[in-house]
C-alpha atoms as a PDB file:
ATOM      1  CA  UNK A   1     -22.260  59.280-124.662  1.00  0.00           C
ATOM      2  CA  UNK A   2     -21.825  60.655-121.235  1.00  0.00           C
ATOM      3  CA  UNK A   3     -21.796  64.378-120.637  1.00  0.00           C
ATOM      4  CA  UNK A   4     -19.596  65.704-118.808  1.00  0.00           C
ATOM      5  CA  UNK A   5     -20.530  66.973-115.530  1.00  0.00           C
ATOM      6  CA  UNK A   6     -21.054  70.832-114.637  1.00  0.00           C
ATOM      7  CA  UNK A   7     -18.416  72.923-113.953  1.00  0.00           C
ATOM      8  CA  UNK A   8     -19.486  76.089-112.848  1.00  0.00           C
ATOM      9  CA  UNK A   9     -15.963  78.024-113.081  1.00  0.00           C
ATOM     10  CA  UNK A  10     -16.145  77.285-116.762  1.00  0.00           C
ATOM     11  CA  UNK A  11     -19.555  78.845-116.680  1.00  0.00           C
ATOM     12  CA  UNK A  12     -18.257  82.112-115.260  1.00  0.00           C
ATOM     13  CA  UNK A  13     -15.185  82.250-117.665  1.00  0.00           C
ATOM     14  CA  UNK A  14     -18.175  82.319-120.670  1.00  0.00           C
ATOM     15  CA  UNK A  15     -19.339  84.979-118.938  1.00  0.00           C
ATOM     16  CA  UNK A  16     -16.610  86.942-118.323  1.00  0.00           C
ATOM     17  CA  UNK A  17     -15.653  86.587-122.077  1.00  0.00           C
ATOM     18  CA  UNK A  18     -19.014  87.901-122.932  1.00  0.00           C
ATOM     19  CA  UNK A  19     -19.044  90.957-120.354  1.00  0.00           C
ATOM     20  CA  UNK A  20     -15.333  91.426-122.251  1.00  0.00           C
ATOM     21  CA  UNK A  21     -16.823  91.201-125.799  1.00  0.00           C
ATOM     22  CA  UNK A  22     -19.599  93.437-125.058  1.00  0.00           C
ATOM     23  CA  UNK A  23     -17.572  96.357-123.468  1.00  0.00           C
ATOM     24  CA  UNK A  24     -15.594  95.883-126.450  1.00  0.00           C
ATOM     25  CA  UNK A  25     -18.062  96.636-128.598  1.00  0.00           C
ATOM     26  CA  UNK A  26     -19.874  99.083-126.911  1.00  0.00           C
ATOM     27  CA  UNK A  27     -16.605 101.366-126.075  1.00  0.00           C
ATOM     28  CA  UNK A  28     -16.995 104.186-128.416  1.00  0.00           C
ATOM     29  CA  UNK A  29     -13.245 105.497-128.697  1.00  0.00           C
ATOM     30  CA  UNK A  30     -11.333 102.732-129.811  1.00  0.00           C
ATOM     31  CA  UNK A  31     -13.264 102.574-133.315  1.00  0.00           C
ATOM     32  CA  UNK A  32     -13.003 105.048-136.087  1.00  0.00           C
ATOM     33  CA  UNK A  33     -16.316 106.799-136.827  1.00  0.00           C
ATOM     34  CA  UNK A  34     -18.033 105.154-139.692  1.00  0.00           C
ATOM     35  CA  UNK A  35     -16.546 101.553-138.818  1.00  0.00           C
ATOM     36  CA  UNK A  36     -19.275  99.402-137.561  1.00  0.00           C
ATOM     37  CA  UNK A  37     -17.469  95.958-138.196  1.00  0.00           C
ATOM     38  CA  UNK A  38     -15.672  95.879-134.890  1.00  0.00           C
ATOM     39  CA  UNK A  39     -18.601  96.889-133.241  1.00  0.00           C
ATOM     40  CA  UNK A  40     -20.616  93.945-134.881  1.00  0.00           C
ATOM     41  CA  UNK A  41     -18.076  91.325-135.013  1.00  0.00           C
ATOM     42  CA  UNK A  42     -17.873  92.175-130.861  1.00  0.00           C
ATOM     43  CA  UNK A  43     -21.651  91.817-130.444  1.00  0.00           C
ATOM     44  CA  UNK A  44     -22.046  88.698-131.985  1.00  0.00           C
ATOM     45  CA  UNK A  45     -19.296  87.084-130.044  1.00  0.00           C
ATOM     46  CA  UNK A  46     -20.978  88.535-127.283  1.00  0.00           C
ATOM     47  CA  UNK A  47     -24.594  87.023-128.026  1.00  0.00           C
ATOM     48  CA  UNK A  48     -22.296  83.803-128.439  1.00  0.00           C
ATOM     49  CA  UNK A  49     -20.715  83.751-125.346  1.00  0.00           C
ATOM     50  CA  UNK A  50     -23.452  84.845-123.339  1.00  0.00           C
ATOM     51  CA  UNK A  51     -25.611  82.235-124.603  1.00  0.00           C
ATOM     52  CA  UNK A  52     -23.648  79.421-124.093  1.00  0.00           C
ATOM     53  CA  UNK A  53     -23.224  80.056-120.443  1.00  0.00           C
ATOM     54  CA  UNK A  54     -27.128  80.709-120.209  1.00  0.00           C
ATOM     55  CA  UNK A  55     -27.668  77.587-121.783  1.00  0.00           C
ATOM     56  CA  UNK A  56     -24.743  75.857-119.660  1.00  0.00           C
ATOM     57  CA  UNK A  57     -26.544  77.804-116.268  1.00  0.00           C
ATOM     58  CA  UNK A  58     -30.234  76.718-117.598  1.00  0.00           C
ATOM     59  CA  UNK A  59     -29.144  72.761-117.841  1.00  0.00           C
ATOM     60  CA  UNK A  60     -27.152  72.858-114.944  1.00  0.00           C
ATOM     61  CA  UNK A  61     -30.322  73.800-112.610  1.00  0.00           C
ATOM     62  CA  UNK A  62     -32.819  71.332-115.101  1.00  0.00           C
ATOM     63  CA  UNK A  63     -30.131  68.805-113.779  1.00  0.00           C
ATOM     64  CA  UNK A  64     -30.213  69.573-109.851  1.00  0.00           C
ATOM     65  CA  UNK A  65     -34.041  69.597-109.833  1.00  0.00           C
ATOM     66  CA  UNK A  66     -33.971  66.166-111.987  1.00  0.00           C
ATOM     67  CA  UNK A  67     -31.754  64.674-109.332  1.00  0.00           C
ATOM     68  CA  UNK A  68     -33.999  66.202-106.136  1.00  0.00           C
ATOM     69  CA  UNK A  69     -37.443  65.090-107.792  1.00  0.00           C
ATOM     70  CA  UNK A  70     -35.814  61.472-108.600  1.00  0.00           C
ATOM     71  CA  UNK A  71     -34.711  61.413-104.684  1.00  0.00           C
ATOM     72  CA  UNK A  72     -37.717  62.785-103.451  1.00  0.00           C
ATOM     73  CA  UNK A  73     -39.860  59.962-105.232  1.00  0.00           C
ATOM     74  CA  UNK A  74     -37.316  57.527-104.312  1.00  0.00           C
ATOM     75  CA  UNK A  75     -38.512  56.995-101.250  1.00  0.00           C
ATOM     76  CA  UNK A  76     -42.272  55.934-100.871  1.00  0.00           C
ATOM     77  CA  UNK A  77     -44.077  57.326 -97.758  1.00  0.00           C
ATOM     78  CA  UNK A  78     -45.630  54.613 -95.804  1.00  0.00           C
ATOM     79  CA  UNK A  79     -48.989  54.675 -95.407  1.00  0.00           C
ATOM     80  CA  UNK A  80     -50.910  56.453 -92.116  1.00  0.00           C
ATOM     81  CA  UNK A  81     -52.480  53.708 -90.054  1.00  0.00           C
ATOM     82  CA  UNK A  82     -55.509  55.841 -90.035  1.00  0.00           C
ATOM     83  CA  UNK A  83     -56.012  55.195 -93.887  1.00  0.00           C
ATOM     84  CA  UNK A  84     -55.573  51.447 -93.895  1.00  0.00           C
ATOM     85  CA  UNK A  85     -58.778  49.857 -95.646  1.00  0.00           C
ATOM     86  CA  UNK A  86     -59.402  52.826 -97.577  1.00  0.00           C
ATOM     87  CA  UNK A  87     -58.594  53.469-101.188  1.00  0.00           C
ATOM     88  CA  UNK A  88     -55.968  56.209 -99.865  1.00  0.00           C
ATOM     89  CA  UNK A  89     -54.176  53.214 -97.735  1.00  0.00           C
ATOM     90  CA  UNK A  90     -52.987  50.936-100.767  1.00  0.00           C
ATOM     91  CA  UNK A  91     -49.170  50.929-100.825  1.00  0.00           C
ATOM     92  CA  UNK A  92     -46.947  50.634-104.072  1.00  0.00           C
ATOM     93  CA  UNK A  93     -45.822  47.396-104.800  1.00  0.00           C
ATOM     94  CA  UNK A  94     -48.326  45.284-102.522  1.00  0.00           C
ATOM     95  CA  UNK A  95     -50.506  42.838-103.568  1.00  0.00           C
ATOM     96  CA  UNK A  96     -54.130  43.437-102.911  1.00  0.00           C
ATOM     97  CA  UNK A  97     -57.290  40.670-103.870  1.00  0.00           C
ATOM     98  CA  UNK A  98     -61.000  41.578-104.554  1.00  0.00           C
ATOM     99  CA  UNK A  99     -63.318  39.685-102.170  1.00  0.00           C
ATOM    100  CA  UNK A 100     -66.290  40.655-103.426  1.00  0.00           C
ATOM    101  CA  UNK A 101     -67.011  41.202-106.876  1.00  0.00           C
ATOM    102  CA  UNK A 102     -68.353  44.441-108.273  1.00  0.00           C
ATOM    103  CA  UNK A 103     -67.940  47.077-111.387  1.00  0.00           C
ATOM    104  CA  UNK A 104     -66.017  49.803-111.539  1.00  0.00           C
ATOM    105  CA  UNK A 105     -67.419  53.281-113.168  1.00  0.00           C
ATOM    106  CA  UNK A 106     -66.848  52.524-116.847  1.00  0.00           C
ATOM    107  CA  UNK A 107     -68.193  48.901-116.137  1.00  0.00           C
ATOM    108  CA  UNK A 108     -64.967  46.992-115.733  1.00  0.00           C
ATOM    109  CA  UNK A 109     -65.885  43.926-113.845  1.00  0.00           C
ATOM    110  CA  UNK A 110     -63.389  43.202-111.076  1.00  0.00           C
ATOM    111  CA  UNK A 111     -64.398  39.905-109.931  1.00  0.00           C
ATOM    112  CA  UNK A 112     -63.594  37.978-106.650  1.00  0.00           C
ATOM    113  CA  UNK A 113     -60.293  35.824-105.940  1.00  0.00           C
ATOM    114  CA  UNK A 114     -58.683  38.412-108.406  1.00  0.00           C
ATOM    115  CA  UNK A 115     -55.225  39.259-107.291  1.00  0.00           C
ATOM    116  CA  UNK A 116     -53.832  42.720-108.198  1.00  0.00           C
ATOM    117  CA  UNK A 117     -50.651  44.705-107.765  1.00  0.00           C
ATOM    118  CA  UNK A 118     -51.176  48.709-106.882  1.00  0.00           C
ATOM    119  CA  UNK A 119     -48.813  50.975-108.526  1.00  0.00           C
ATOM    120  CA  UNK A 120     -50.723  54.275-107.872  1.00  0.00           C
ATOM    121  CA  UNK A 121     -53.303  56.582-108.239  1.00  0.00           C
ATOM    122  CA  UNK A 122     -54.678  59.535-108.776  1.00  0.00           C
ATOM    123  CA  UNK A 123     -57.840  61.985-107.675  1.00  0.00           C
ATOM    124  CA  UNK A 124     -59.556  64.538-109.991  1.00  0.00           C
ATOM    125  CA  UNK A 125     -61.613  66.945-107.529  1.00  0.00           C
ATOM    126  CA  UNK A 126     -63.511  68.469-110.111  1.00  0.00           C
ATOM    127  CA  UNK A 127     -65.262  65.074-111.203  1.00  0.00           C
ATOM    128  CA  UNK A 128     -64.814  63.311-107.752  1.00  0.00           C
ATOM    129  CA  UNK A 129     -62.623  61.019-109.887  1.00  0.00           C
ATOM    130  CA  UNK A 130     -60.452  58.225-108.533  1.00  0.00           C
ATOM    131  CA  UNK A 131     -58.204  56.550-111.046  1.00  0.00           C
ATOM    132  CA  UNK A 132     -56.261  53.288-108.998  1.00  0.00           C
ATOM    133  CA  UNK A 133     -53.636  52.046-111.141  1.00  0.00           C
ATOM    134  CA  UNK A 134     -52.903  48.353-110.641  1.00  0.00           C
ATOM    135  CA  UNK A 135     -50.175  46.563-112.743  1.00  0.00           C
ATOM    136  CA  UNK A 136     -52.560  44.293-114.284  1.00  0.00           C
ATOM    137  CA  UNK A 137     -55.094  47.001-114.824  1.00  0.00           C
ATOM    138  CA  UNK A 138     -57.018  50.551-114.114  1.00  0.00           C
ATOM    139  CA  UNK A 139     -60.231  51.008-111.507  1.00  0.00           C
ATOM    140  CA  UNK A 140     -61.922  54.312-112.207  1.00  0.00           C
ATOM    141  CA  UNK A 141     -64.444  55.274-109.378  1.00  0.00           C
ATOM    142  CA  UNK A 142     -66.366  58.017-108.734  1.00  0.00           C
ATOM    143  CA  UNK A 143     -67.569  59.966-105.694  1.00  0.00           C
ATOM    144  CA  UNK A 144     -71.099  59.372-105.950  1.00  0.00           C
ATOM    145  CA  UNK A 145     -71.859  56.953-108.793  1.00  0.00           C
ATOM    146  CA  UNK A 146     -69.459  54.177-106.442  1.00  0.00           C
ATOM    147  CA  UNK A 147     -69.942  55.718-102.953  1.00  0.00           C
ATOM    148  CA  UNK A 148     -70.370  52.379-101.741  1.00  0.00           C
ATOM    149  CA  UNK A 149     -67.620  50.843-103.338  1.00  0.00           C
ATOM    150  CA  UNK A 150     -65.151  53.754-101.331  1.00  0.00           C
ATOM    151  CA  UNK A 151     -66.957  54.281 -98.448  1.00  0.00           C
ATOM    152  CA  UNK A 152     -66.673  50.131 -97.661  1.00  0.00           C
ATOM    153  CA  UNK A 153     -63.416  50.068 -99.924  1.00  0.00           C
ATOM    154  CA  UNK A 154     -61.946  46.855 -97.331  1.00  0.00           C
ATOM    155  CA  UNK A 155     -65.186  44.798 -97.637  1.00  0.00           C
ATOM    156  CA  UNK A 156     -64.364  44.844-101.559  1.00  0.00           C
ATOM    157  CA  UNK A 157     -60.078  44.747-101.452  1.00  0.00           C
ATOM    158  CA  UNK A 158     -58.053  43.569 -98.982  1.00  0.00           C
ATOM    159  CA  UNK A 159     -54.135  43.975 -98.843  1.00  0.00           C
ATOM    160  CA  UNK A 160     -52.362  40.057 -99.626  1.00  0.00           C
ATOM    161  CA  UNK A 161     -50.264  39.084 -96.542  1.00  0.00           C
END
C-alpha cells in the first residue's frame, strides 16, 4: 500500500490543535479548583497531537534525505584519468580480466584469463585494507602484505574493451 505523500499544511493543523489543547489545559481560570480531569483529558490530547505531527515532521525529512542520497548515488562519477590502472580507477559495471595470476591476502587465488565484473570497494585506513568487490567475487589486499600487487595493480588487471 502506497502512502500518501506529505502534506505539510496538515502537519501544521496537528500542531495548531496541540498548541490549542495545551493552552487549554494549562489556562488556570476556566477549571474549578480541585478538578484535574479537564486539565488531564487536555494534556493527553495534547501529547497526541503533538506527536503525530513530530512523527509526520520526522518521516517527512527521513523521506527528503532518502530521495537526495538515492540521486546522489544515482549517478556514478567517472573515473580521473590520473587513476586509470590503479585499484582506485576500476569503474562500476566494467568488466576487468586478471593477466597474471596471483593471491589475494586471505589466499584467494585469482588466476589468469579470469574475467570479473567490479561493483565496488572499499578502504579501511587503520589496517591499510582494500576490499574490491567484483560480482563474481571479493579481493582483499593489504598495504604492505600485497604492495606489489597495488603498486603494479595494471600488470595484474586490465579493464575488458
Amino acid at each position: 500500500m502506497k502512502r500518501p505523500k506529505y502534506n505539510p499544511i496538515f502537519t501544521i493543523l496537528l500542531y495548531l490543535a496541540a498548541a490549542f489543547f495545551a493552552i487549554f489545559a494549562l489556562k488556570p481560570l476556566d477549571h474549578p479548583p480541585g478538578s484535574w480531569t479537564v486539565t488531564i483529558m487536555m494534556l493527553g490530547l495534547f501529547s497526541v497531537f503533538y506527536l503525530w505531527a513530530l512523527l509526520r515532521t520526522l518521516q517527512a525529512r527521513d523521506e527528503q534525505r532518502a530521495e537526495a542520497y538515492k540521486t546522489q548515488n544515482a549517478i556514478p562519477t567517472p573515473p580521473r584519468p590520473e587513476l586509470e590502472g590503479t585499484a582506485y580507477g576500476l569503474t562500476p559495471g566494467i568488466k576487468y580480466k586478471v593477466v597474471r595470476s596471483f593471491k589475494d591476502f586471505y589466499g584467494n587465488s585469482f588466476n589468469e584469463h579470469e574475467v570479473l565484473t567490479f561493483k565496488e570497494q572499499h578502504f579501511l585506513p587503520y589496517h591499510g585494507g582494500y576490499t574490491i568487490i567484483f560480482v563474481e567475487r571479493s579481493l582483499f589486499l593489504q598495504e604492505n602484505t600485497n604492495k606489489d600487487i597495488l603498486e603494479n595493480f595494471s600488470e595484474h588487471i586490465v579493464k575488458l574493451t
